[in-house]
PDB file of N, CA and C in Angstrom:
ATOM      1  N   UNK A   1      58.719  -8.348   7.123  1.00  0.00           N
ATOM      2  CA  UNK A   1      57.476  -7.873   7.703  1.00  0.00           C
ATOM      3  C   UNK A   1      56.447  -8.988   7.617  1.00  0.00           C
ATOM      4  N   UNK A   2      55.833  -9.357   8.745  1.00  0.00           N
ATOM      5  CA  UNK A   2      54.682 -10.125   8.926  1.00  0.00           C
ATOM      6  C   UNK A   2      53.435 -10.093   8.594  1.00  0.00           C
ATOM      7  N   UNK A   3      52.585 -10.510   7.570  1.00  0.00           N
ATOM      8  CA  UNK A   3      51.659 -10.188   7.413  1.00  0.00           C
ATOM      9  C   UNK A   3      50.270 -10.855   8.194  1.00  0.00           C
ATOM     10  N   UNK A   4      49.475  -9.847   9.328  1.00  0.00           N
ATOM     11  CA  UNK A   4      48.737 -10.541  10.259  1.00  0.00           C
ATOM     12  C   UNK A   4      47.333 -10.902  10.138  1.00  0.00           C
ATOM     13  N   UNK A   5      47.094 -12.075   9.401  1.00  0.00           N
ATOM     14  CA  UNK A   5      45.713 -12.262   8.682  1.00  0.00           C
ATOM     15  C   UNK A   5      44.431 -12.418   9.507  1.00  0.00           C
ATOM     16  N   UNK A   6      44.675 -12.485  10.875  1.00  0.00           N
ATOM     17  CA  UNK A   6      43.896 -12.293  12.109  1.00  0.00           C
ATOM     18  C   UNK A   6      43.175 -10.830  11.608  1.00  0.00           C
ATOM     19  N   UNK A   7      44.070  -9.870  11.711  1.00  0.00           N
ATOM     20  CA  UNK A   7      43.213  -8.936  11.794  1.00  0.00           C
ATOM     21  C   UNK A   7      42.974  -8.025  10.105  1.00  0.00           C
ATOM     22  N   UNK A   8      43.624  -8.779   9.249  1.00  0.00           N
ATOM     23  CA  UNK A   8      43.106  -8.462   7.884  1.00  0.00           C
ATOM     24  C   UNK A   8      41.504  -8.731   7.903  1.00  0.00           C
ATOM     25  N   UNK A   9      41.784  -9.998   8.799  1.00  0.00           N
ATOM     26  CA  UNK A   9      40.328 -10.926   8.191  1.00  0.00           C
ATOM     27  C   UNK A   9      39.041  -9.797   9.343  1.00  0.00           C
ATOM     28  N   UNK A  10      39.415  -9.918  10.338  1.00  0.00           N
ATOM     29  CA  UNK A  10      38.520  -9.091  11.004  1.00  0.00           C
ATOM     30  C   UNK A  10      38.069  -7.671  10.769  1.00  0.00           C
ATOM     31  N   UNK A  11      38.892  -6.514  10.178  1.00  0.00           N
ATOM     32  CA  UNK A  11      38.745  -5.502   9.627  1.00  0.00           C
ATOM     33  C   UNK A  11      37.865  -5.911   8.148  1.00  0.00           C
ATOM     34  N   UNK A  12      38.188  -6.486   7.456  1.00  0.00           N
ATOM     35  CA  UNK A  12      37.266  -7.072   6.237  1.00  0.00           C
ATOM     36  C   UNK A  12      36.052  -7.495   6.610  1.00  0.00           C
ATOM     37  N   UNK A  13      36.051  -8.499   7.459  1.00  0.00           N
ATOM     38  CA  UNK A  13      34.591  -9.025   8.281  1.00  0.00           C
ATOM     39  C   UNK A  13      33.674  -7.521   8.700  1.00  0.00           C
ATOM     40  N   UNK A  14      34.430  -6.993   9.324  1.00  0.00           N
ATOM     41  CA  UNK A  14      33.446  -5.560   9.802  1.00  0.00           C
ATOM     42  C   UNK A  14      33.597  -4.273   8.916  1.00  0.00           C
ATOM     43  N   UNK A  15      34.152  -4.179   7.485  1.00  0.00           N
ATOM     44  CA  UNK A  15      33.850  -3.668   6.316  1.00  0.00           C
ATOM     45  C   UNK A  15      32.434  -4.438   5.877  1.00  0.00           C
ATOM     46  N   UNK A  16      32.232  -5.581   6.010  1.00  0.00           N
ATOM     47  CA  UNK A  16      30.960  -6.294   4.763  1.00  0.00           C
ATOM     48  C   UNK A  16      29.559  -5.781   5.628  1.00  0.00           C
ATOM     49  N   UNK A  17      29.603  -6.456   7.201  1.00  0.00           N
ATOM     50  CA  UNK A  17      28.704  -6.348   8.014  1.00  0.00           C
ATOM     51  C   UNK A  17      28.414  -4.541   8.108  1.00  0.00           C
ATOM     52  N   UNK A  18      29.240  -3.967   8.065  1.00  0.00           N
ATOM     53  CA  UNK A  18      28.700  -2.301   7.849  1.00  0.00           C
ATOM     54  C   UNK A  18      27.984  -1.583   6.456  1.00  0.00           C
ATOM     55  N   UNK A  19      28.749  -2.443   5.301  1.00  0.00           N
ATOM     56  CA  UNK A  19      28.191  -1.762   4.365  1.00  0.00           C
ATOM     57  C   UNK A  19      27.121  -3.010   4.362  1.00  0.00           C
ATOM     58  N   UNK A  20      26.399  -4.094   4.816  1.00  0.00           N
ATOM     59  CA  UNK A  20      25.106  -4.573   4.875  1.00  0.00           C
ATOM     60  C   UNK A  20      24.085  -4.455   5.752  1.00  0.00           C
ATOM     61  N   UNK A  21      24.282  -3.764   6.411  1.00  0.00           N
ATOM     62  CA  UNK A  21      23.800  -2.922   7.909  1.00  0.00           C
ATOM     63  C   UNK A  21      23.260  -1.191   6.550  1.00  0.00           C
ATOM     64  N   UNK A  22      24.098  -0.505   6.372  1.00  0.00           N
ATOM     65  CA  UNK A  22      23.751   0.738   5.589  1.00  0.00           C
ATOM     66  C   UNK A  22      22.727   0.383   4.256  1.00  0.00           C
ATOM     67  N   UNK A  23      23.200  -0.849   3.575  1.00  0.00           N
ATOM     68  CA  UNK A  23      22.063  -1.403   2.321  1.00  0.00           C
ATOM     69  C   UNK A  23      20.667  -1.605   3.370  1.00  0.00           C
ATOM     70  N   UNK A  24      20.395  -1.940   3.907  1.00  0.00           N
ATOM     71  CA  UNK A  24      19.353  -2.262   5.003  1.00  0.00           C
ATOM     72  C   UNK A  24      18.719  -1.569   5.454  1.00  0.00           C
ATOM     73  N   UNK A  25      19.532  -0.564   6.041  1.00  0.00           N
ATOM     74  CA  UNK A  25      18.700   1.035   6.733  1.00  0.00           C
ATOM     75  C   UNK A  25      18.465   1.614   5.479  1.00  0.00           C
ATOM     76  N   UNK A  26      19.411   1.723   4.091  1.00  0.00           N
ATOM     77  CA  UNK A  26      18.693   2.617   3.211  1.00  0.00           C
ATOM     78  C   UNK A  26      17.505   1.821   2.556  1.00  0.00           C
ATOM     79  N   UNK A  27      17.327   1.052   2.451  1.00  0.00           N
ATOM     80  CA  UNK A  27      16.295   0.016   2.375  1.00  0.00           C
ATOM     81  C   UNK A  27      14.578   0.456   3.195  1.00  0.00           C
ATOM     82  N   UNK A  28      15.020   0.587   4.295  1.00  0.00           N
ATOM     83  CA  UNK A  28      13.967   0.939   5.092  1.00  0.00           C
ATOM     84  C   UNK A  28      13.426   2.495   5.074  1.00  0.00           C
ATOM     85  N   UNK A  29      14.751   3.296   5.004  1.00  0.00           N
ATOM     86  CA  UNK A  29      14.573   4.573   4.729  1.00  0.00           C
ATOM     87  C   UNK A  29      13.896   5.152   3.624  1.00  0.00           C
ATOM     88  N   UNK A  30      13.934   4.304   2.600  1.00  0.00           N
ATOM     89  CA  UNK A  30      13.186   4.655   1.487  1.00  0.00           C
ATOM     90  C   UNK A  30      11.911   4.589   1.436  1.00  0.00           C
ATOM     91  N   UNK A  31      11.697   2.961   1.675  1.00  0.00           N
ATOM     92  CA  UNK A  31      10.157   2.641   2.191  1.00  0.00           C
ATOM     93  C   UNK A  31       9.630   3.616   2.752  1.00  0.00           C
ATOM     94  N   UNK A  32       9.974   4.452   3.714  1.00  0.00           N
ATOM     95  CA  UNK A  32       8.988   4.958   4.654  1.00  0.00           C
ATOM     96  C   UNK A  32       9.157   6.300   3.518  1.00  0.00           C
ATOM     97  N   UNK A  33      10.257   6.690   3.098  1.00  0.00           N
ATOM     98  CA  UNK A  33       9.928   8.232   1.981  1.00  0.00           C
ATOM     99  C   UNK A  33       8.780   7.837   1.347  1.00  0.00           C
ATOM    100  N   UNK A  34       8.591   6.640   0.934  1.00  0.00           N
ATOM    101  CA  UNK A  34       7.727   6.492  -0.295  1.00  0.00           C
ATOM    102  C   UNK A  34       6.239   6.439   0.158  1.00  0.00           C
ATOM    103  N   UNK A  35       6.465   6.120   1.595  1.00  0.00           N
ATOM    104  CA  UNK A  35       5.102   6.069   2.058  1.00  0.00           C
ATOM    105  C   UNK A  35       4.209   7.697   2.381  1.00  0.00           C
ATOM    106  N   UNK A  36       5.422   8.024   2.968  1.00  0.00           N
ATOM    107  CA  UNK A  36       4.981   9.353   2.733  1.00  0.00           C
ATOM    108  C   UNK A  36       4.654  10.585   1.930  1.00  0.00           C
ATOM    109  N   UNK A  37       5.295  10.398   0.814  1.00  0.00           N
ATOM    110  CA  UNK A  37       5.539  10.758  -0.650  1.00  0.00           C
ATOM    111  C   UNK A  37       4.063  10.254  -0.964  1.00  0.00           C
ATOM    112  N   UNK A  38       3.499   9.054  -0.880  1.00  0.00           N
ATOM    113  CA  UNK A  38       2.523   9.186  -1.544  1.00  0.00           C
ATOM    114  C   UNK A  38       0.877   9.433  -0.513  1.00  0.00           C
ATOM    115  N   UNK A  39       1.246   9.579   0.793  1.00  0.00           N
ATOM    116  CA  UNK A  39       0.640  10.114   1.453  1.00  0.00           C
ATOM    117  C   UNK A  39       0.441  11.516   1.472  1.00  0.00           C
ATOM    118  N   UNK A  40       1.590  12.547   1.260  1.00  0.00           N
ATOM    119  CA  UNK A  40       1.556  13.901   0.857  1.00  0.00           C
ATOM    120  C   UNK A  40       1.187  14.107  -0.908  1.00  0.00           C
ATOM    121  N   UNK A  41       0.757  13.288  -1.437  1.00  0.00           N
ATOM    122  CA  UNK A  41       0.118  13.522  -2.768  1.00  0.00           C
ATOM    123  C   UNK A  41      -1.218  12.821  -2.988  1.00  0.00           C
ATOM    124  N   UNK A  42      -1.852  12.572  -1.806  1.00  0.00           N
ATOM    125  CA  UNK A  42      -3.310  12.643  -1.760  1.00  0.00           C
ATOM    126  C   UNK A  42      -4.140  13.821  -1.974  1.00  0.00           C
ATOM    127  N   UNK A  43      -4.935  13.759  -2.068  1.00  0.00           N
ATOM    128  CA  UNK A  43      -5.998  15.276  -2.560  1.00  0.00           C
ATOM    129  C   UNK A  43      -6.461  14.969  -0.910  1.00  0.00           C
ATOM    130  N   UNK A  44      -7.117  16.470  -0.590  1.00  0.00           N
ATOM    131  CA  UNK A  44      -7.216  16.645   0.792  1.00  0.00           C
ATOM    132  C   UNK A  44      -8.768  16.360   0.500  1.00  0.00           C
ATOM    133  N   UNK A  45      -9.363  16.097   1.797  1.00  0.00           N
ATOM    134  CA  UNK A  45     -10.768  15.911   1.850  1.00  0.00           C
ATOM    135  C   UNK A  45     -11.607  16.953   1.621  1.00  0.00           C
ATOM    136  N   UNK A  46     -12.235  16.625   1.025  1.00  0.00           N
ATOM    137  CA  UNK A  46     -13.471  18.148   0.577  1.00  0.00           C
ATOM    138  C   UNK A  46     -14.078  18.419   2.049  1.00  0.00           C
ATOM    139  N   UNK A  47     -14.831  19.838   2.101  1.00  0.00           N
ATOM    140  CA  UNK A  47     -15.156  20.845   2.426  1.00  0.00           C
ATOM    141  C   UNK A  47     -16.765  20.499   3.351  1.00  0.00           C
ATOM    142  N   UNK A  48     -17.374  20.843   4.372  1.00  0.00           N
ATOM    143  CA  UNK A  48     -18.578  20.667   4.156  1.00  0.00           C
ATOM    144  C   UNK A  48     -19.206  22.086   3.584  1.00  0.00           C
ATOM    145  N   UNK A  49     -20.052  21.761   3.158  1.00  0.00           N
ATOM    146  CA  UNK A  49     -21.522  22.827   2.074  1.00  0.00           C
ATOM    147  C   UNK A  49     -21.460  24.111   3.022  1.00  0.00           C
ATOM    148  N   UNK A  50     -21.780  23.789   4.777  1.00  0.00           N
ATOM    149  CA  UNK A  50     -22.165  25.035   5.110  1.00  0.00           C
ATOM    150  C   UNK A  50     -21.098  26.139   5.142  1.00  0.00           C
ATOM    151  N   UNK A  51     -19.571  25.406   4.853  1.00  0.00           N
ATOM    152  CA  UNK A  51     -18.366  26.727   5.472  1.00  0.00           C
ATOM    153  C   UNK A  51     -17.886  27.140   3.324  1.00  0.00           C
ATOM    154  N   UNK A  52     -19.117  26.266   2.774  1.00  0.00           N
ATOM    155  CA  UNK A  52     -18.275  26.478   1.829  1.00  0.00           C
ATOM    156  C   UNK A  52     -18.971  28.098   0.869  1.00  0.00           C
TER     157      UNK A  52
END
């Protein structure tokens, strides 16, 4: 049996580039949780006097 390192190497090549593509998006994905996370834990703006 032949072992065909053409496409060992290419299936490996597009294993690395996918799981560094997913480190990347979760990367970004977080950022933006966090932005929002600490945007939804702001205190809301007070009230004016006359409705209060």
């Amino acid at each position: 049996m032949e072992i065909n390192y053409l496409t060992i190497g290419i299936v490996v090549l597009a294993a690395v580039l996918l799981i560094l593509f997913l480190i990347q998006r979760n990367k970004k994905d977080q950022k933006a949780y966090e932005e929002d996370k600490i945007k939804s834990e702001l205190k809301p703006g007070k009230h004016d006097q006359e409705h209060a």
